[in-house]
PDB file of N, CA and C in Angstrom:
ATOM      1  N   UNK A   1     -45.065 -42.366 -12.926  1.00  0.00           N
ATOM      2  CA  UNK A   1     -45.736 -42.589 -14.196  1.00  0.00           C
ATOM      3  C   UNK A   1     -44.739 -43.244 -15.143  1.00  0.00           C
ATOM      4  N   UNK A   2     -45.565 -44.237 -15.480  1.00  0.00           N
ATOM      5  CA  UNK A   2     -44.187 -44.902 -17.136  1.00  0.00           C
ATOM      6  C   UNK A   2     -44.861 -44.908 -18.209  1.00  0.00           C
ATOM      7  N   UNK A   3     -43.510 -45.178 -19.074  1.00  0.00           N
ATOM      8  CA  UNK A   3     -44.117 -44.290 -20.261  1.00  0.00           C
ATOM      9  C   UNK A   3     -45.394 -45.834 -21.354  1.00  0.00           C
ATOM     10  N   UNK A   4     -45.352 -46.438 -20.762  1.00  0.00           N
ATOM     11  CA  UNK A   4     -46.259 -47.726 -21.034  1.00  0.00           C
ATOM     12  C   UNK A   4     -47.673 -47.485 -20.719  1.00  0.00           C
ATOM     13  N   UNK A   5     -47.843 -46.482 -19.408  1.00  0.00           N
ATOM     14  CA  UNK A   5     -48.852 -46.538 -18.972  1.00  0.00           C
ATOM     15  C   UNK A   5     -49.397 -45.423 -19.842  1.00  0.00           C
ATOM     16  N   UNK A   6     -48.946 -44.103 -20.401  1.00  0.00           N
ATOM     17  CA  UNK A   6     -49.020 -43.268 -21.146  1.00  0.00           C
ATOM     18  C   UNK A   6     -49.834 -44.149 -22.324  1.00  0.00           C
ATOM     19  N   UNK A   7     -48.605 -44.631 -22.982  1.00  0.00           N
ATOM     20  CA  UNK A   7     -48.959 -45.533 -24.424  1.00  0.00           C
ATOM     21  C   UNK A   7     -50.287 -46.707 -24.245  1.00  0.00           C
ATOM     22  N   UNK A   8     -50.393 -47.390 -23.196  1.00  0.00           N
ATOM     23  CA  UNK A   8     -51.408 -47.902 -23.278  1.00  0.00           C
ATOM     24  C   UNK A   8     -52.892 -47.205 -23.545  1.00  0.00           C
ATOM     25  N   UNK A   9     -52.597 -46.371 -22.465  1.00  0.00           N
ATOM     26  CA  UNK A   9     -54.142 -45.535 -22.587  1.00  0.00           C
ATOM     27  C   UNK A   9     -54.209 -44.899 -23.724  1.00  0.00           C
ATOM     28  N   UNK A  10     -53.378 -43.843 -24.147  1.00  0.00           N
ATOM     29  CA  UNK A  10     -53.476 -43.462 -25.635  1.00  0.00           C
ATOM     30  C   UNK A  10     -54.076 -44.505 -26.736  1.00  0.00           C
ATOM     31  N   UNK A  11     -53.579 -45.367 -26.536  1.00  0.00           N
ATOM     32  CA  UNK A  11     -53.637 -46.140 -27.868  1.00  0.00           C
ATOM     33  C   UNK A  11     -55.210 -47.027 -27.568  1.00  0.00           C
ATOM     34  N   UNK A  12     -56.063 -46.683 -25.956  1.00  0.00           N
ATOM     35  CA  UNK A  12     -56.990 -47.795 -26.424  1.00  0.00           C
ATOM     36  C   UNK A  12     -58.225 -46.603 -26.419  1.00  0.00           C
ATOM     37  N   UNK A  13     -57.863 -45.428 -25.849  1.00  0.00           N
ATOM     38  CA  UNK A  13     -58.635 -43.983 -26.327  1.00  0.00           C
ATOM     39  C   UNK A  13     -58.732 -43.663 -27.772  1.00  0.00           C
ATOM     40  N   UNK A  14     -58.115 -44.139 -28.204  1.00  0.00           N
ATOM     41  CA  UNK A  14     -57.836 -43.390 -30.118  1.00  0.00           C
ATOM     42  C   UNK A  14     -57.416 -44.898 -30.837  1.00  0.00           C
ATOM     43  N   UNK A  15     -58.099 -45.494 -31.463  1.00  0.00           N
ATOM     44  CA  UNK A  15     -58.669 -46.370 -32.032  1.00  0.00           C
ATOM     45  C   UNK A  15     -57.396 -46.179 -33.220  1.00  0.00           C
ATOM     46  N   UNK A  16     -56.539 -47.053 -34.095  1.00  0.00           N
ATOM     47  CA  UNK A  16     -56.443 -46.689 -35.452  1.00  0.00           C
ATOM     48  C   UNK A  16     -55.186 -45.964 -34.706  1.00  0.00           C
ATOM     49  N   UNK A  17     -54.261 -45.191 -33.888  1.00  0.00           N
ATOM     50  CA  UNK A  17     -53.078 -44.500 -33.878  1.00  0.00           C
ATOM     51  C   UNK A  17     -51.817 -45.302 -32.967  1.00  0.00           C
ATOM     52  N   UNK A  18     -51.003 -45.447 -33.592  1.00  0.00           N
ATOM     53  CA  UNK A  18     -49.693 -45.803 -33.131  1.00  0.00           C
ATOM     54  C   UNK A  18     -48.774 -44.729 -32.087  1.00  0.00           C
ATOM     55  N   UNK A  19     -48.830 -45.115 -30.629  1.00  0.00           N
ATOM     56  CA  UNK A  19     -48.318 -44.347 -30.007  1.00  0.00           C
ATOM     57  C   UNK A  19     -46.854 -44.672 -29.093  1.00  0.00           C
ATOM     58  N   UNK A  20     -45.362 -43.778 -29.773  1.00  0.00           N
ATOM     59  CA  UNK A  20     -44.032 -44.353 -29.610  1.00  0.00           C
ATOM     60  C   UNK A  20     -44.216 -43.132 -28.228  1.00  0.00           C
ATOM     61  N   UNK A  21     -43.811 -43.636 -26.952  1.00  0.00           N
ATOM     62  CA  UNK A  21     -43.420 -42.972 -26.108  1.00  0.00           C
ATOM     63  C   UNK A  21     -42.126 -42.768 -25.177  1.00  0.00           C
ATOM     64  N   UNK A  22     -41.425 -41.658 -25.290  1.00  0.00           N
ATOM     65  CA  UNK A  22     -39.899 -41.246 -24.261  1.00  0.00           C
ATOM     66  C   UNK A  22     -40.365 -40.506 -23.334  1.00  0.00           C
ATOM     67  N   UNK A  23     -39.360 -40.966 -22.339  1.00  0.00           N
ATOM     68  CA  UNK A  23     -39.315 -40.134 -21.186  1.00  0.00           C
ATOM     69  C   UNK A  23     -40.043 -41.032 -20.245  1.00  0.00           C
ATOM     70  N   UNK A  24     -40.042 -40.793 -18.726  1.00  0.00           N
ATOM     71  CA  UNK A  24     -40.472 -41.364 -17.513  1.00  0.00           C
ATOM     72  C   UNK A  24     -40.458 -40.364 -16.646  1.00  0.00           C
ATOM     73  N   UNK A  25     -40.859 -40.482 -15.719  1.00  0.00           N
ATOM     74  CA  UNK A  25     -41.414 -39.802 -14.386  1.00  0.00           C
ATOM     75  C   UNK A  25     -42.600 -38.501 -15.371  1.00  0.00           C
ATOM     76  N   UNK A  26     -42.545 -37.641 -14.987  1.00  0.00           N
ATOM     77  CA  UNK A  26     -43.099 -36.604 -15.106  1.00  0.00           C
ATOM     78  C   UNK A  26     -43.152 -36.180 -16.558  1.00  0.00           C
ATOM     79  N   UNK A  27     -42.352 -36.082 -17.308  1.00  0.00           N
ATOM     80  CA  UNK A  27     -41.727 -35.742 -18.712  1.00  0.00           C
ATOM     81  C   UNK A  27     -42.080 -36.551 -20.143  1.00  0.00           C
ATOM     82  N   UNK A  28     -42.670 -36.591 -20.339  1.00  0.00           N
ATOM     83  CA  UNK A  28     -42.968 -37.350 -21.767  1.00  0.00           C
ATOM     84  C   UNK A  28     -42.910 -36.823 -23.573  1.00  0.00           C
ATOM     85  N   UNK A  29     -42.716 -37.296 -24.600  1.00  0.00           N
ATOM     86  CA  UNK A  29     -42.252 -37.185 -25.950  1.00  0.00           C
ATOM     87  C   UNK A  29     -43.061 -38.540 -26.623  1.00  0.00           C
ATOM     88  N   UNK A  30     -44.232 -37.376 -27.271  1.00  0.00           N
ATOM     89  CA  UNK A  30     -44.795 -38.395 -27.893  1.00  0.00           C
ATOM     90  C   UNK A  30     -45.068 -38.705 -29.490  1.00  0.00           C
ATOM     91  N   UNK A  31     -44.673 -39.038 -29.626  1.00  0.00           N
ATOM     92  CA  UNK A  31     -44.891 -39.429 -31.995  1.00  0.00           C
ATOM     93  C   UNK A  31     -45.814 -40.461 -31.813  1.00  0.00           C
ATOM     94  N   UNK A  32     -47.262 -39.172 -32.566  1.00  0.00           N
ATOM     95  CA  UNK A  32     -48.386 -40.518 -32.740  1.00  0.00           C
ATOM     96  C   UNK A  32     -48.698 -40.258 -34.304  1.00  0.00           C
ATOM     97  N   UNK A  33     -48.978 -41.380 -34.132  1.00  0.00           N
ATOM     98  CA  UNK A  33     -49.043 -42.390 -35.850  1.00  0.00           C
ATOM     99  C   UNK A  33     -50.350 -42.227 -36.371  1.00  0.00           C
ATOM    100  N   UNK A  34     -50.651 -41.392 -36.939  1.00  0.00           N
ATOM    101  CA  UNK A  34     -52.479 -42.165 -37.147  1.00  0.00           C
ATOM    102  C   UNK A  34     -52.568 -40.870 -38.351  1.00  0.00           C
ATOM    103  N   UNK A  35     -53.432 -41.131 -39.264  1.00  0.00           N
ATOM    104  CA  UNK A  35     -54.008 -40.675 -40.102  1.00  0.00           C
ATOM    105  C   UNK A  35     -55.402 -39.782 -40.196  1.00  0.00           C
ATOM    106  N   UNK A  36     -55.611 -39.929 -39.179  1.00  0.00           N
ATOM    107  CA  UNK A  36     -57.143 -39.724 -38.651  1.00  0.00           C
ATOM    108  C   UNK A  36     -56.485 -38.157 -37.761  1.00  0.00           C
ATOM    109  N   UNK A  37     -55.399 -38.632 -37.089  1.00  0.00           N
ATOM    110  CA  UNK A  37     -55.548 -37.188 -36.606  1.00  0.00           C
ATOM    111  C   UNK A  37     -54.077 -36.296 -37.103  1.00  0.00           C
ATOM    112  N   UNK A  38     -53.269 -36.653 -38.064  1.00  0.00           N
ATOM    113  CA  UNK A  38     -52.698 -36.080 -38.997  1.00  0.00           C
ATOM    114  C   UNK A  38     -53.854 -34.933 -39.889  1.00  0.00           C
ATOM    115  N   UNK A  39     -54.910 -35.216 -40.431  1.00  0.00           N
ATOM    116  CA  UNK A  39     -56.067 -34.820 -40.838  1.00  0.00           C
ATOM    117  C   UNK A  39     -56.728 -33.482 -40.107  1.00  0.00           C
ATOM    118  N   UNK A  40     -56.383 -33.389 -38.800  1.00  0.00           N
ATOM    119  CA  UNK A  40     -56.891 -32.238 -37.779  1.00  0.00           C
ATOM    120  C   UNK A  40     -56.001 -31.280 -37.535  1.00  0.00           C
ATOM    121  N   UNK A  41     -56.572 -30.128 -37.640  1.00  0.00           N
ATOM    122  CA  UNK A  41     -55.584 -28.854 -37.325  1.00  0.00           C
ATOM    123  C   UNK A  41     -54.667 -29.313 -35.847  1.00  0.00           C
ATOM    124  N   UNK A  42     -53.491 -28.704 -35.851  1.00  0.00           N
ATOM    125  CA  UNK A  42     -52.469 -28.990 -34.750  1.00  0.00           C
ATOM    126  C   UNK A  42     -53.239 -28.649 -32.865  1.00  0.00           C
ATOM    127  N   UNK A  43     -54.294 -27.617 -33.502  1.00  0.00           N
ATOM    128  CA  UNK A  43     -54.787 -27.306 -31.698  1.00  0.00           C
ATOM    129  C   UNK A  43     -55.837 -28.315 -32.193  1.00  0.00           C
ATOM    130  N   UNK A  44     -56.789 -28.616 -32.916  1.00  0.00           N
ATOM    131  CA  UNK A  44     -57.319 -29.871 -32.747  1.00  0.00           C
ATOM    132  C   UNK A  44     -56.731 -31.305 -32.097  1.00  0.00           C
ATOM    133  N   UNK A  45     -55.674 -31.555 -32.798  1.00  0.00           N
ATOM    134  CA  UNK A  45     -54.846 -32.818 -32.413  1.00  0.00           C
ATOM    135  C   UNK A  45     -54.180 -32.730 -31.099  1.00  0.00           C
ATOM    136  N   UNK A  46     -53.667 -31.193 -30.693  1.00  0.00           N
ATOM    137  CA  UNK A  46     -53.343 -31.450 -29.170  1.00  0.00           C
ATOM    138  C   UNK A  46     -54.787 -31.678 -28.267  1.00  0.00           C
ATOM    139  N   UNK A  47     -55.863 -31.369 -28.874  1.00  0.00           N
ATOM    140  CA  UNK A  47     -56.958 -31.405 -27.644  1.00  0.00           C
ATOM    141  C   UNK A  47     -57.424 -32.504 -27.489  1.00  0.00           C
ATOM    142  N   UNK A  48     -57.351 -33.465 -28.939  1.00  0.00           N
ATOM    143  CA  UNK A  48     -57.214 -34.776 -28.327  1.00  0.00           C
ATOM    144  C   UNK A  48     -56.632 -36.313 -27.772  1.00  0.00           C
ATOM    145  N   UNK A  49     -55.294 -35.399 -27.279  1.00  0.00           N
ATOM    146  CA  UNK A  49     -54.984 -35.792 -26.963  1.00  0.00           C
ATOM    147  C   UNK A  49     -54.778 -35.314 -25.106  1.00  0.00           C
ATOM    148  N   UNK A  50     -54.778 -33.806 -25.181  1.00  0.00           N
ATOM    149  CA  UNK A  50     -54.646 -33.508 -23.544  1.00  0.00           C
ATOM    150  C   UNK A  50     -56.259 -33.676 -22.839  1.00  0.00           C
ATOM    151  N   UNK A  51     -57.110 -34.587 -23.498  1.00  0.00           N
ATOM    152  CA  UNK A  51     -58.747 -34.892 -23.059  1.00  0.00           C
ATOM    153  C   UNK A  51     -58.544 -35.968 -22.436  1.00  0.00           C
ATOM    154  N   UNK A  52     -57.452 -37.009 -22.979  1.00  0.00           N
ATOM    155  CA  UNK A  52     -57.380 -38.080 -22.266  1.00  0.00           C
ATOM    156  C   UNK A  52     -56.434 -38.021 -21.447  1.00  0.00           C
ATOM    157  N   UNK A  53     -55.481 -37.217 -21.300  1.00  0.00           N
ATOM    158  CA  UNK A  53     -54.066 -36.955 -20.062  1.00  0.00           C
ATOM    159  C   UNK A  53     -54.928 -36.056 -18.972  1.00  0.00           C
ATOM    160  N   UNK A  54     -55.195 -35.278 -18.987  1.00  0.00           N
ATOM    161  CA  UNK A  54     -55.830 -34.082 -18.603  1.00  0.00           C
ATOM    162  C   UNK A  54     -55.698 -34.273 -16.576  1.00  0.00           C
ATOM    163  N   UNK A  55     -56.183 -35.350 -16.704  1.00  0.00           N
ATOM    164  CA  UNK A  55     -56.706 -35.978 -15.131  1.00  0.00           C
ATOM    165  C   UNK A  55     -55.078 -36.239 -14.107  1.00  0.00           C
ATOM    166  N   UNK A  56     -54.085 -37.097 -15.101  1.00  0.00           N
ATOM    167  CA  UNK A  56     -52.811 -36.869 -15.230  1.00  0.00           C
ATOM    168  C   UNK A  56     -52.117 -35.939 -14.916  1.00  0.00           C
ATOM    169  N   UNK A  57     -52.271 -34.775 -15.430  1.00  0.00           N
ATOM    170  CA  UNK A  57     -51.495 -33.484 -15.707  1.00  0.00           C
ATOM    171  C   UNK A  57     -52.483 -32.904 -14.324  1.00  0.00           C
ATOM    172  N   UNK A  58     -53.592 -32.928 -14.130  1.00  0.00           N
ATOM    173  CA  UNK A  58     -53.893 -32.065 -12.775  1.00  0.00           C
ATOM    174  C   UNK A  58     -53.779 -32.817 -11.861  1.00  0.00           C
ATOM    175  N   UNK A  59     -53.106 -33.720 -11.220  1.00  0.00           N
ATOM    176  CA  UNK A  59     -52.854 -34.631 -10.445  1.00  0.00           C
ATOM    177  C   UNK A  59     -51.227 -34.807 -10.349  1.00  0.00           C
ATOM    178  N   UNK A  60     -50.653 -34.164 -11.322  1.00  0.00           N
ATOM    179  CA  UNK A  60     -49.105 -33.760 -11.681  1.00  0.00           C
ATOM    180  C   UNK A  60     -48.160 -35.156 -11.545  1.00  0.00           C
ATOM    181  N   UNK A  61     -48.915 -36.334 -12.086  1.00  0.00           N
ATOM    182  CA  UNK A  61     -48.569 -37.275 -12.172  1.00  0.00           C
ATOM    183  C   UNK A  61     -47.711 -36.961 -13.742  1.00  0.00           C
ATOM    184  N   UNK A  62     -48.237 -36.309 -14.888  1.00  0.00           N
ATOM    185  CA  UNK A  62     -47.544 -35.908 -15.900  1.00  0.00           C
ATOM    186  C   UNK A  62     -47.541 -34.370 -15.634  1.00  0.00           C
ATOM    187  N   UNK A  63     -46.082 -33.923 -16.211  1.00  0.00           N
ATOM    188  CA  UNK A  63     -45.332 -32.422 -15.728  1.00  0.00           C
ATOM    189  C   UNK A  63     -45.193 -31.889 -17.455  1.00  0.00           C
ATOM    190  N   UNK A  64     -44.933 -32.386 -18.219  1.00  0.00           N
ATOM    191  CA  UNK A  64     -44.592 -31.834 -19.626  1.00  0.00           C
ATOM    192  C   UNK A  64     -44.554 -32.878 -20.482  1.00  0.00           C
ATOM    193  N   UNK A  65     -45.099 -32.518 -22.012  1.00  0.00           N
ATOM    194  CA  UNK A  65     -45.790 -33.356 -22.928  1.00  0.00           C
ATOM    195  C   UNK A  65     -45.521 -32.921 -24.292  1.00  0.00           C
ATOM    196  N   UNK A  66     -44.356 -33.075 -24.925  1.00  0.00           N
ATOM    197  CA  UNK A  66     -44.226 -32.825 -26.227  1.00  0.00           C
ATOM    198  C   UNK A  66     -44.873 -33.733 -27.385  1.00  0.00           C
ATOM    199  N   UNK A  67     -45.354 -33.603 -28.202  1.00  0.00           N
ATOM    200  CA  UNK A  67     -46.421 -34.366 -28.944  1.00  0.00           C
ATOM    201  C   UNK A  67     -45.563 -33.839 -30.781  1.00  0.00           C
ATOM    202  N   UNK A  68     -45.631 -35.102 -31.471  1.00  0.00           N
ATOM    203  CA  UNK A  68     -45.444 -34.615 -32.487  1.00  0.00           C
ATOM    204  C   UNK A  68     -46.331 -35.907 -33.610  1.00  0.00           C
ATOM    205  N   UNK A  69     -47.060 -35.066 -34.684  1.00  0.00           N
ATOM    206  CA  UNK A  69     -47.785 -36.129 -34.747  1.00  0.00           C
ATOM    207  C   UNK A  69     -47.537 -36.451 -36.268  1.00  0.00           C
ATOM    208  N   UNK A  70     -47.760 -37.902 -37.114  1.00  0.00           N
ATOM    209  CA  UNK A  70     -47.501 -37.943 -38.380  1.00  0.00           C
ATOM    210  C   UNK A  70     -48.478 -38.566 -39.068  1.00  0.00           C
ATOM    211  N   UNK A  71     -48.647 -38.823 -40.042  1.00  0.00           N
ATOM    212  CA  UNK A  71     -49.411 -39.668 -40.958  1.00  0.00           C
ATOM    213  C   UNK A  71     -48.949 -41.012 -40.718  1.00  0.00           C
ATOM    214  N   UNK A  72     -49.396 -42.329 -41.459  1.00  0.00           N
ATOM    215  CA  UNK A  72     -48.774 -43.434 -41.579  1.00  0.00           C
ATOM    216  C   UNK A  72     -47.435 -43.570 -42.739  1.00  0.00           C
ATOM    217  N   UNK A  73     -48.258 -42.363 -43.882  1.00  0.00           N
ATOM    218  CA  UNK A  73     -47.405 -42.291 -44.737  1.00  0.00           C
ATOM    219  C   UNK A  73     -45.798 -41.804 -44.673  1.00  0.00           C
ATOM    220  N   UNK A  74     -45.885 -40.893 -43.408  1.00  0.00           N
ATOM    221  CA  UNK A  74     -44.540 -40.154 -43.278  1.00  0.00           C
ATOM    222  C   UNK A  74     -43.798 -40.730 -42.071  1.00  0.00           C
ATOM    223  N   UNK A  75     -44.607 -41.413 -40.874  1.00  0.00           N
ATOM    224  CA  UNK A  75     -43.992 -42.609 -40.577  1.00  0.00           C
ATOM    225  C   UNK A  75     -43.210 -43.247 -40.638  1.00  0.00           C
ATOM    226  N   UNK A  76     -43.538 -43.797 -41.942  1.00  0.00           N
ATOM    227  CA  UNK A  76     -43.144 -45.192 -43.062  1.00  0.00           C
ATOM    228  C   UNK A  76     -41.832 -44.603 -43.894  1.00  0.00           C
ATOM    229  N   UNK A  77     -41.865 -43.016 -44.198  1.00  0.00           N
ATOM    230  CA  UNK A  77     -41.014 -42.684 -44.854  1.00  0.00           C
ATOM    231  C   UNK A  77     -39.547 -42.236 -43.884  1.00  0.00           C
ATOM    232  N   UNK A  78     -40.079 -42.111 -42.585  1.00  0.00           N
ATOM    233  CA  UNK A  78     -38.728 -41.698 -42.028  1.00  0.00           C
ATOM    234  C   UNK A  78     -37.814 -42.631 -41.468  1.00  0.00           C
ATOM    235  N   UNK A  79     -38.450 -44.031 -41.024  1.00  0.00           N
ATOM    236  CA  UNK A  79     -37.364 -45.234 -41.153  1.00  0.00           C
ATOM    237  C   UNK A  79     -36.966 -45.658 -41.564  1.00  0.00           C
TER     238      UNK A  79
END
């Protein structure tokens, strides 16, 4: 698994979010960008995101998935 293939699909599943991805093989670290799901409680925002891995992760093509998620606004403020 690379981490492109991660970021692609994320980003054409969720419309509107910027997705920076680390890590390869099994292991991934993800900071997604979006405003839309900054807005959703934290077990909201992980569920949508492990809806679209899901198939991934039981196929153990992905092994572990740290997710951290921001606004555009805070984004913008940490570079």
């Amino acid at each position: 698994m690379q981490a492109a293939e991660v970021k692609s699909l994320l980003e054409e599943k969720l419309p509107n979010t910027q997705v920076e991805v680390e890590g390869e093989g099994c292991n991934f670290q993800l900071n997604l960008i979006s405003d839309e799901l900054a807005a959703l409680s934290p077990v909201k925002r992980q569920q949508q995101i492990y809806a679209h891995l899901n198939a991934w992760i039981a196929d153990g093509s992905i092994h572990a998935v740290t997710m951290k998620f921001f606004s555009q606004a805070d984004w913008a403020a940490r570079s």
